[in-house]
Protein backbone atom coordinates (compact mmCIF):
# COMPACT_ATOMS: atom_id res chain seq x y z
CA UNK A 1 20.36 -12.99 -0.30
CA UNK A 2 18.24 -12.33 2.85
CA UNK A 3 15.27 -10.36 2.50
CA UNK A 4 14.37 -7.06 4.19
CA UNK A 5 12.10 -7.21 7.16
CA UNK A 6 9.24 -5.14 7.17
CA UNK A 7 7.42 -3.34 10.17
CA UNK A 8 4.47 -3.35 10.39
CA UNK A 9 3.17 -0.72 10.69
CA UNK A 10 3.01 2.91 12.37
CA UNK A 11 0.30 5.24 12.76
CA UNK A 12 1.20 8.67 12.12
CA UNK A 13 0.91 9.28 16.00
CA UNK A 14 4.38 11.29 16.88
CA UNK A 15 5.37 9.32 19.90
CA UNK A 16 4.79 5.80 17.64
CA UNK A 17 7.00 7.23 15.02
CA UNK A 18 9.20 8.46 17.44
CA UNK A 19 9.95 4.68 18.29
CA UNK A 20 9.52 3.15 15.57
CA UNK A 21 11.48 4.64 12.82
CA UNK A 22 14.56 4.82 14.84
CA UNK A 23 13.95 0.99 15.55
CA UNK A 24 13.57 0.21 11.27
CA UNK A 25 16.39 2.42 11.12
CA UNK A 26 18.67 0.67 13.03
CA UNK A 27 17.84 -2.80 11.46
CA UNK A 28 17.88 -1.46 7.96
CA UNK A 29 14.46 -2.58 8.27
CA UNK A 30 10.77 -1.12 5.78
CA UNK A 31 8.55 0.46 7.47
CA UNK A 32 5.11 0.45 7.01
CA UNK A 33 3.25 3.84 7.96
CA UNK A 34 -0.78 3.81 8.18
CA UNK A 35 -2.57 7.18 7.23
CA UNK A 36 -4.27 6.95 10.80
CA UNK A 37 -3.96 9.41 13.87
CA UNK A 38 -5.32 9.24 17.23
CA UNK A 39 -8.48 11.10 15.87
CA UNK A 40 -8.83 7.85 13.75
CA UNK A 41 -9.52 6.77 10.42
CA UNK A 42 -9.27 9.59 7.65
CA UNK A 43 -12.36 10.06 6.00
CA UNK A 44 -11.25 12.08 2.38
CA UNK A 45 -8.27 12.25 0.40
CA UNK A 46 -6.47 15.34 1.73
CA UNK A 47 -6.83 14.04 5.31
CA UNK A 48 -4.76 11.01 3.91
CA UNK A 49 -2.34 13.28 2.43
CA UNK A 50 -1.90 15.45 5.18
CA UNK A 51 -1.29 12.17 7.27
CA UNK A 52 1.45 10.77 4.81
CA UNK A 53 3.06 13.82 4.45
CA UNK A 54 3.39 14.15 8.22
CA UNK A 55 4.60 10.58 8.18
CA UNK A 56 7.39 11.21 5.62
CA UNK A 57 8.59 14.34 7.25
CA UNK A 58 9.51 12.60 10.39
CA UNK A 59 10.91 9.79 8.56
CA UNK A 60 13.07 12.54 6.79
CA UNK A 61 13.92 14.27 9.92
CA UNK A 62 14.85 11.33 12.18
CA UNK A 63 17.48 10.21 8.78
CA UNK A 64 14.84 6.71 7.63
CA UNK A 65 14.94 6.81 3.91
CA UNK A 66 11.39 7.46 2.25
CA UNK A 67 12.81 4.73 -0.13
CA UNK A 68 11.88 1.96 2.97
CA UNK A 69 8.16 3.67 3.46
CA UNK A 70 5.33 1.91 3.00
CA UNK A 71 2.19 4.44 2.77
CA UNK A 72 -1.21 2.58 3.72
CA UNK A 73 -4.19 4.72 3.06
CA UNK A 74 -6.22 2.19 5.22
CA UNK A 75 -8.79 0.70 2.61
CA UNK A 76 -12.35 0.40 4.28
CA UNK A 77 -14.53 -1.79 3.54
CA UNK A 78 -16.89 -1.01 0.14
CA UNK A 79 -20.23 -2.03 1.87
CA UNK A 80 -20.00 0.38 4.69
CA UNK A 81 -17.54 3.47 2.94
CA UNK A 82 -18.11 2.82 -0.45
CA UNK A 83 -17.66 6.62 -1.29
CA UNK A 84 -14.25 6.62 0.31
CA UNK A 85 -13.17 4.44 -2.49
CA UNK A 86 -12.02 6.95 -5.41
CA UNK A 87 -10.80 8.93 -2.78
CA UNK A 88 -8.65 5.87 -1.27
CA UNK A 89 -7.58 4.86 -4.85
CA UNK A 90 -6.40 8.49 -6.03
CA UNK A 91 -4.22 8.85 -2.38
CA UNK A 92 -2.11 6.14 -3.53
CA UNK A 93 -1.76 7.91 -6.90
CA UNK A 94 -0.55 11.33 -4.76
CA UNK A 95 1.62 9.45 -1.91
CA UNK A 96 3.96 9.31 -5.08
CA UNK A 97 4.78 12.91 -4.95
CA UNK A 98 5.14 13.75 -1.42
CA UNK A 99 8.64 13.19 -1.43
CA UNK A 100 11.81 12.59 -3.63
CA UNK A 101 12.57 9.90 -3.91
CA UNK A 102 8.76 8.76 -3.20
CA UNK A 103 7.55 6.29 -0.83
CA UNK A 104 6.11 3.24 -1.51
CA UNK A 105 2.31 2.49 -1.64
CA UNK A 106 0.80 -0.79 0.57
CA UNK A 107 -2.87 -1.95 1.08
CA UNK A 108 -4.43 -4.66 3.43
CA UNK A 109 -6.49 -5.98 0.86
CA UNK A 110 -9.30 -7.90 2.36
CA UNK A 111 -10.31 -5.03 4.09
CA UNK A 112 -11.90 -3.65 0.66
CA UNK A 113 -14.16 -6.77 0.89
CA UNK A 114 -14.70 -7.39 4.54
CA UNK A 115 -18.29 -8.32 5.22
CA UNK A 116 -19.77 -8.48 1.38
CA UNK A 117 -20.85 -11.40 -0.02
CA UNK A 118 -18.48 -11.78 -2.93
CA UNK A 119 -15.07 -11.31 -1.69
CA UNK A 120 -12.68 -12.80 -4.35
CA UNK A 121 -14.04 -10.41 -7.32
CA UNK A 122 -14.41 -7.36 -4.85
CA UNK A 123 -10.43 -8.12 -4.10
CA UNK A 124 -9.76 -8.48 -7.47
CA UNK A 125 -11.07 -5.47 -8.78
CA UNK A 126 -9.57 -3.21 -6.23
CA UNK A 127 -6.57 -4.89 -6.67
CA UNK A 128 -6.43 -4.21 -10.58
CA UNK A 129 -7.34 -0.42 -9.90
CA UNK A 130 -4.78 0.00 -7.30
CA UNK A 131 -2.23 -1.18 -9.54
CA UNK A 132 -2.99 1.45 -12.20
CA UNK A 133 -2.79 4.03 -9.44
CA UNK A 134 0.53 2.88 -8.73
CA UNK A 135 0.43 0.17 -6.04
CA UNK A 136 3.33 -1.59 -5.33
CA UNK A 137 2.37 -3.50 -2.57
CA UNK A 138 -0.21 -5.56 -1.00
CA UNK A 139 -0.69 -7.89 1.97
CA UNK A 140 -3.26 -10.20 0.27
CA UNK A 141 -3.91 -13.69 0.05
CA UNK A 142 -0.98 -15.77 -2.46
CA UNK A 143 -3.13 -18.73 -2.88
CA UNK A 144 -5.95 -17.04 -4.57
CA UNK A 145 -5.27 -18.04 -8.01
CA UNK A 146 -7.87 -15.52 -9.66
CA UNK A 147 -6.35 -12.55 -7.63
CA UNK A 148 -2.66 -13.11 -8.19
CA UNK A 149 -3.53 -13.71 -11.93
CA UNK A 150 -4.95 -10.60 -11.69
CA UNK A 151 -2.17 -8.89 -10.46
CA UNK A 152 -0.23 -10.22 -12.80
CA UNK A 153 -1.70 -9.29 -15.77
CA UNK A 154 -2.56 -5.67 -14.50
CA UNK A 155 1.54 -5.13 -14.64
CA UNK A 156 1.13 -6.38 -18.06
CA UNK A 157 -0.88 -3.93 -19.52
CA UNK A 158 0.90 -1.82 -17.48
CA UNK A 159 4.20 -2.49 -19.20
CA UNK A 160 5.90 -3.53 -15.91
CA UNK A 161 6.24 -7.09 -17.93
CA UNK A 162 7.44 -8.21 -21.38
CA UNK A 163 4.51 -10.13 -22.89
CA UNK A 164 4.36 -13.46 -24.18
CA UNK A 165 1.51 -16.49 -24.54
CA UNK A 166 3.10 -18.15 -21.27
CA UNK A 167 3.66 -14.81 -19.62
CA UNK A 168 1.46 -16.38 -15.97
CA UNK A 169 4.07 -19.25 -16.54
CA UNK A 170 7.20 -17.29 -16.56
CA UNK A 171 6.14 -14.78 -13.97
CA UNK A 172 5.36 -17.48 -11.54
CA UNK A 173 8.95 -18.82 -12.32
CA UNK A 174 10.87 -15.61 -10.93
């Protein structure tokens, strides 16, 4: 089976989506749409909204399914916009239920942690929280044992995996 490419990404910038979904479209390809506009960075939740929801409207109007949307709410970094982090958390939690069927939700991880001191457990933690506000994507760093571990188990108590004592073992084995 050959996977699915991914694009990434778009801003929410009409003439960029105007290009760019029509391109994913045409290679059955994801696309991955930032909540950024030419006035830049969103600083609160509803700006974020009010980005993805402009996003998934032209998706919707130029025929891309919302199923092959990724939503970034661009995560900035905790040292320098720590407040922005509910607000960051609880957008993916509402990207859910701009559309039906709902788009997907995608951070850049290391972003969270750029510039502090303790990067791994700053990752992690996000990471964990993201999940339970429905994350379902991340561009992060495989080889970090601690953070996929992490990741891992926050499906678990999610119920997104069947327990058992070797459940790191099996997942690893899909």
């Amino acid at each position: 089976m050959k996977n699915k490419a991914i694009i990434n990404s778009t801003t929410a910038d009409a003439e960029k989506l105007g290009i760019l979904i029509p391109l994913a479209r045409k290679y059955d390809a994801s696309l991955i749409g930032l909540t950024i506009s030419a006035k830049g960075i969103p600083q609160n939740k509803d700006q974020r909204l009010e980005l993805a929801a402009a996003i998934v409207a032209t998706c919707v109007d130029l025929g891309f399914p919302v199923e092959n949307l990724y939503l970034d709410p661009i995560v900035m970094p905790v040292n320098v916009a720590q407040a922005q982090m509910r607000d960051i958390l609880e957008s993916i939690r509402e990207f859910k239920i701009i559309s039906e069927p709902p788009p997907k939700t995608i951070v850049g991880l290391s972003n969270v942690s750029q510039g502090t001191k303790v990067r791994s457990l700053i990752n992690r933690t996000f990471l964990t929280m993201a999940v339970a506000y429905g994350l379902d994507a991340a561009i992060l760093d495989p080889q970090d044992k601690d953070l996929m571990d992490a990741a891992i188990t926050a499906e678990l108590v999610l119920n997104k995996q069947i327990y058992c004592d070797s459940y790191l073992e099996a997942y690893r084995k899909k």
